[in-house]
N, C-alpha and C. Protein backbone atom coordinates (compact mmCIF):
# COMPACT_ATOMS: atom_id res chain seq x y z
N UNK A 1 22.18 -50.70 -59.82
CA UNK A 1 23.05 -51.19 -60.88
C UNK A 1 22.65 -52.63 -61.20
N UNK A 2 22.27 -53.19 -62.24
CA UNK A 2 21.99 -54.32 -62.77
C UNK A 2 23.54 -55.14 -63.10
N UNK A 3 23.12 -56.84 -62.94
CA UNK A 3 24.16 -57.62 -62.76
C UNK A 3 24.01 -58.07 -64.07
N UNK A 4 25.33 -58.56 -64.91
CA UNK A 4 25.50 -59.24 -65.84
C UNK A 4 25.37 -60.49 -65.20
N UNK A 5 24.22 -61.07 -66.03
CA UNK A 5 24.11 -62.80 -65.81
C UNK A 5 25.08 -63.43 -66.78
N UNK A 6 25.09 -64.59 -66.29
CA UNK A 6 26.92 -65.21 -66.71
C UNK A 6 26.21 -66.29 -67.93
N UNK A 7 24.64 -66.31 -68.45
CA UNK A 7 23.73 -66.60 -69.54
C UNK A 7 24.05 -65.96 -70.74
N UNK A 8 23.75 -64.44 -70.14
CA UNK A 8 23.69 -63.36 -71.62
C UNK A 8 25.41 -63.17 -71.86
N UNK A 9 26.04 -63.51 -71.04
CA UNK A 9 27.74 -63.42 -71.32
C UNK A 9 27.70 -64.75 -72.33
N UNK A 10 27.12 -65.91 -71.57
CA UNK A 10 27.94 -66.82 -72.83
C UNK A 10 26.88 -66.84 -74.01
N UNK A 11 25.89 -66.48 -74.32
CA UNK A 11 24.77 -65.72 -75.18
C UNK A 11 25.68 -65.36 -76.20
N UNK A 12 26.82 -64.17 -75.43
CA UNK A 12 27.25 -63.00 -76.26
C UNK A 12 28.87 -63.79 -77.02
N UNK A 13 28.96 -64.46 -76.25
CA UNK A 13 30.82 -65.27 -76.21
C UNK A 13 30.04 -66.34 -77.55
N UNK A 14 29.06 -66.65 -77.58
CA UNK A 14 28.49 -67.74 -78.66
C UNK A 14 28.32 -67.05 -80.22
N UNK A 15 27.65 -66.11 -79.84
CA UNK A 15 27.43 -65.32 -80.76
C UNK A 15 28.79 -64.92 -81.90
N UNK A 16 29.56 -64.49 -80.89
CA UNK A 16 30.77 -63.43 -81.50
C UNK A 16 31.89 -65.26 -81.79
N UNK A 17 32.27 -66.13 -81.32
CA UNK A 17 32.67 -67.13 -81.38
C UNK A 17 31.93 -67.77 -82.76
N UNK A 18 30.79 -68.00 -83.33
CA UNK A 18 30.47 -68.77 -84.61
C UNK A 18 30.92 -67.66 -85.53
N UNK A 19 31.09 -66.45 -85.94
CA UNK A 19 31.59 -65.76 -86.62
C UNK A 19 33.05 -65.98 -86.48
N UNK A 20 33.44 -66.11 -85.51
CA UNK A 20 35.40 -66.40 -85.53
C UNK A 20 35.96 -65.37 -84.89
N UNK A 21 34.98 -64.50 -84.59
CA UNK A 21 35.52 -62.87 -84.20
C UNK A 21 35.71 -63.26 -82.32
N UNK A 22 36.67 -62.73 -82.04
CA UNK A 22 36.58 -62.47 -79.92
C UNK A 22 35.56 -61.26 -79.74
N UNK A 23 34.98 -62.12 -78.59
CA UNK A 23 33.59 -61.57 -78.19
C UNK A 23 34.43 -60.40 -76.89
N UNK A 24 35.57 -60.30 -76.57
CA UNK A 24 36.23 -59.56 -75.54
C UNK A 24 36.51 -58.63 -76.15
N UNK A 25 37.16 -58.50 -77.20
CA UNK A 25 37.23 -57.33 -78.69
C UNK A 25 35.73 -56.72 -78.37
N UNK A 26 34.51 -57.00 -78.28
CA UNK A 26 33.34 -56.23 -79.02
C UNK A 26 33.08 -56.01 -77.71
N UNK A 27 33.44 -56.25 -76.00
CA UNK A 27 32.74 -55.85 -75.18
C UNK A 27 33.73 -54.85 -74.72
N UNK A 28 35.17 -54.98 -75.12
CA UNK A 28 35.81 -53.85 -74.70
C UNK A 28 35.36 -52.38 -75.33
N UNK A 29 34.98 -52.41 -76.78
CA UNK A 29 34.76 -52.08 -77.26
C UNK A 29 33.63 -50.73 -76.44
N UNK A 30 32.29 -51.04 -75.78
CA UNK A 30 31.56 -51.03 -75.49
C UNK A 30 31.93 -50.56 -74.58
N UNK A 31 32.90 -50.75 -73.85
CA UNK A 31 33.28 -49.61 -72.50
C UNK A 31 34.47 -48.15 -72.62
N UNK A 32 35.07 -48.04 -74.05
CA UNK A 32 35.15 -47.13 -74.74
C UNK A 32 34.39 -46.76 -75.41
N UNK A 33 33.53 -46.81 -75.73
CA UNK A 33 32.67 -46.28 -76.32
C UNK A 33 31.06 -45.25 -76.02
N UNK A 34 31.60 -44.21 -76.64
CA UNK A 34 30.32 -43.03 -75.67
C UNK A 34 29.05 -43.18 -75.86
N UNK A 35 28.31 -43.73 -74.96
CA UNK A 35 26.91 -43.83 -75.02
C UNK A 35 26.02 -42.28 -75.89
N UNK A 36 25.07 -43.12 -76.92
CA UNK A 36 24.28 -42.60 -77.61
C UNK A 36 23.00 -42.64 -77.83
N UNK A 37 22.12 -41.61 -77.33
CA UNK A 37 20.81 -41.41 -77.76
C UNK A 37 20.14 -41.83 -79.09
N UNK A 38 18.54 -42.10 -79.44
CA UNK A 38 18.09 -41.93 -80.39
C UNK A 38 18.24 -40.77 -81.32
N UNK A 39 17.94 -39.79 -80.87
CA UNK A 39 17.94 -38.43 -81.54
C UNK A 39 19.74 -37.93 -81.29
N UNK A 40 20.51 -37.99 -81.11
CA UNK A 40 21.53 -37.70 -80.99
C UNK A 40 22.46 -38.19 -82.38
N UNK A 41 21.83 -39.95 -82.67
CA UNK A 41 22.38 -41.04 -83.70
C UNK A 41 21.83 -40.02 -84.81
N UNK A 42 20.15 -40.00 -84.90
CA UNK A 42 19.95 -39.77 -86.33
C UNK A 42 19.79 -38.15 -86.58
N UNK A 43 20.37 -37.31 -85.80
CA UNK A 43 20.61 -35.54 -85.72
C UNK A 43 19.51 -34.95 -86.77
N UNK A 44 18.59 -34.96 -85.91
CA UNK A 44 17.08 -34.70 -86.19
C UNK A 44 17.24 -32.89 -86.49
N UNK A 45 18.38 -32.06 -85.79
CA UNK A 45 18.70 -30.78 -85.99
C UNK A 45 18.81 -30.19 -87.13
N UNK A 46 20.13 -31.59 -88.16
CA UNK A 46 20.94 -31.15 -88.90
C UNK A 46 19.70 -31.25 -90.14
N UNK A 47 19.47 -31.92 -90.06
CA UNK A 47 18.13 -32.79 -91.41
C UNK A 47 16.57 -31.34 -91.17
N UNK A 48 16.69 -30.63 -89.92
CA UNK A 48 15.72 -29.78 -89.87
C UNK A 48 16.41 -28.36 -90.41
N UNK A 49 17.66 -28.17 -90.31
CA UNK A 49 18.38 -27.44 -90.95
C UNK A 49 18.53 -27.66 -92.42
N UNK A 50 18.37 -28.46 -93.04
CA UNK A 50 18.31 -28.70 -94.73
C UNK A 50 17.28 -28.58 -95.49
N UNK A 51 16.07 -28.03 -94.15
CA UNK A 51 14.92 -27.84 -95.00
C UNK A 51 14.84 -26.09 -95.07
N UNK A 52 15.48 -25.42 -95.96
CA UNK A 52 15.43 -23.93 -96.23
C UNK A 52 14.67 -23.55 -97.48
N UNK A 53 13.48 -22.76 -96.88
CA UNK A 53 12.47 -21.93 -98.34
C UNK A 53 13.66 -21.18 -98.88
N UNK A 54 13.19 -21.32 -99.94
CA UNK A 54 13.88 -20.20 -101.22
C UNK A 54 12.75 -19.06 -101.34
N UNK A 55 11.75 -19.58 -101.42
CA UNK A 55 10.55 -18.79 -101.77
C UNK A 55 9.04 -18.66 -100.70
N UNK A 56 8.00 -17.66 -100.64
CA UNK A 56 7.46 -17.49 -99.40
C UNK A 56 6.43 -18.65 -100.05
N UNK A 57 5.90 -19.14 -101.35
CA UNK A 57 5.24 -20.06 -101.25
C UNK A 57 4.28 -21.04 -100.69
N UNK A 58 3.31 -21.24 -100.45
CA UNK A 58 2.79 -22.29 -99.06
C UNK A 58 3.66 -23.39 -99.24
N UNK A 59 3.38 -24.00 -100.22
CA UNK A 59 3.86 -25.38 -100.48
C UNK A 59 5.00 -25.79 -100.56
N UNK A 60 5.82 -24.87 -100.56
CA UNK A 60 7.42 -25.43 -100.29
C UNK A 60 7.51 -26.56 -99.59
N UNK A 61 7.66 -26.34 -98.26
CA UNK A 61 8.12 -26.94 -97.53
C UNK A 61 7.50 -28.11 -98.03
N UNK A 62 6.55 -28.36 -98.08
CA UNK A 62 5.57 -29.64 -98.67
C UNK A 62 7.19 -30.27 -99.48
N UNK A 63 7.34 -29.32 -100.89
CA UNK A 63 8.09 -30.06 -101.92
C UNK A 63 9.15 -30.60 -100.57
N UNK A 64 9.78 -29.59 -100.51
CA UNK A 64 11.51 -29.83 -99.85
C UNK A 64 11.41 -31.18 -98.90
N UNK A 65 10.21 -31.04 -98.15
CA UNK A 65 10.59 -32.96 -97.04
C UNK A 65 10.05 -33.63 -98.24
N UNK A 66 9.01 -33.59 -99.01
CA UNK A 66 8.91 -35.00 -100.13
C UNK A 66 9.89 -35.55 -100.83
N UNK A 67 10.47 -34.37 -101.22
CA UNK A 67 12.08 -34.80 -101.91
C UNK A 67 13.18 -35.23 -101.17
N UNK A 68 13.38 -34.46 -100.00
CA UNK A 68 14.41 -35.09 -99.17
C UNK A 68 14.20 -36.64 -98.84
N UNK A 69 12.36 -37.00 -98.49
CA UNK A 69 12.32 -38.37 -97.99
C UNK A 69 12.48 -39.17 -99.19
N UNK A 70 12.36 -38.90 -100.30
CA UNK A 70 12.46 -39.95 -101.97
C UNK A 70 13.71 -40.04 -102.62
N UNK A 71 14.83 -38.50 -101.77
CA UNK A 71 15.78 -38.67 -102.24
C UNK A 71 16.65 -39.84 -100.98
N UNK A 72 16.26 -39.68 -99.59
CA UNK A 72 17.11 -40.40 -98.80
C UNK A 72 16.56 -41.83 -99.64
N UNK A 73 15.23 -42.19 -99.33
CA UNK A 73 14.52 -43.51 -99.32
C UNK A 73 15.37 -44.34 -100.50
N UNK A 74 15.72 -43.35 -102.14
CA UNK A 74 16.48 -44.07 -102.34
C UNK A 74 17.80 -44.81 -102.69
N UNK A 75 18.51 -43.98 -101.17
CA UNK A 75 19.77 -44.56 -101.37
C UNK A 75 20.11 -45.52 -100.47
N UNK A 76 18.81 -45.99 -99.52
CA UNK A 76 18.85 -46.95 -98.85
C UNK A 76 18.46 -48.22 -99.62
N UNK A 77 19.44 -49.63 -99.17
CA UNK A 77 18.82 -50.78 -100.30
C UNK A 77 17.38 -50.79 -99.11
N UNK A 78 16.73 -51.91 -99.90
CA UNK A 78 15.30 -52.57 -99.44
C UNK A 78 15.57 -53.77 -98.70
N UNK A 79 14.64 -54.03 -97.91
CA UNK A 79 15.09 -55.03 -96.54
C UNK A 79 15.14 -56.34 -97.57
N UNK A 80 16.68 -56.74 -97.30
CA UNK A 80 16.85 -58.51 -97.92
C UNK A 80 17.54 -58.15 -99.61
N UNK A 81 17.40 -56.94 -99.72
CA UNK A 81 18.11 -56.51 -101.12
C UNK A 81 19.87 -55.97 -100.89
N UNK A 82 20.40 -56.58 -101.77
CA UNK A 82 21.94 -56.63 -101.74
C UNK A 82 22.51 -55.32 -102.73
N UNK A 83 22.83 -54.44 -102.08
CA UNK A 83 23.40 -53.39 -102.76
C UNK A 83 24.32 -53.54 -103.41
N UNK A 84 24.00 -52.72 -105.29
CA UNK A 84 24.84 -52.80 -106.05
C UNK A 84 26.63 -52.02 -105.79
N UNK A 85 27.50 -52.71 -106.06
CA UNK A 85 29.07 -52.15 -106.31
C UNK A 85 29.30 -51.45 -106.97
């Protein structure tokens, strides 16, 4: 079991303190809270489930992830770009 150094505590108490927010709020937080995987967060299942042929085609699948990635890509803003209201 690894020790909390009493550094990365006031690290974390600094951090959450220049925002105005209690840094005891965000660590309680953290011990209710159910630990989560990579692949668990971004459900790599559900997104492999949305790729369904309609047709026996080769190239489907080709279309269906090109579109899925151009349709996600753009509803994400761009790094440093402020999403419109």
């Amino acid at each position: 079991m690894h020790n909390i150094n009493s550094d990365l505590l006031q690290r974390v108490e600094e951090k959450f303190q220049a925002i105005g927010q209690n840094p005891g709020t965000h660590l309680e937080g953290l011990v209710w809270a159910k630990p989560i995987t990579y692949w668990d967060y971004i459900h790599t299942d559900v997104l492999l489930n949305l790729q369904l042929q309609r047709t026996t085609l080769p190239d489907e699948m080709v279309f269906i992830m090109y579109h899925q990635i151009n349709e996600g890509d753009g509803a994400l803003p761009r790094c440093g770009e402020i999403p419109a209201k």
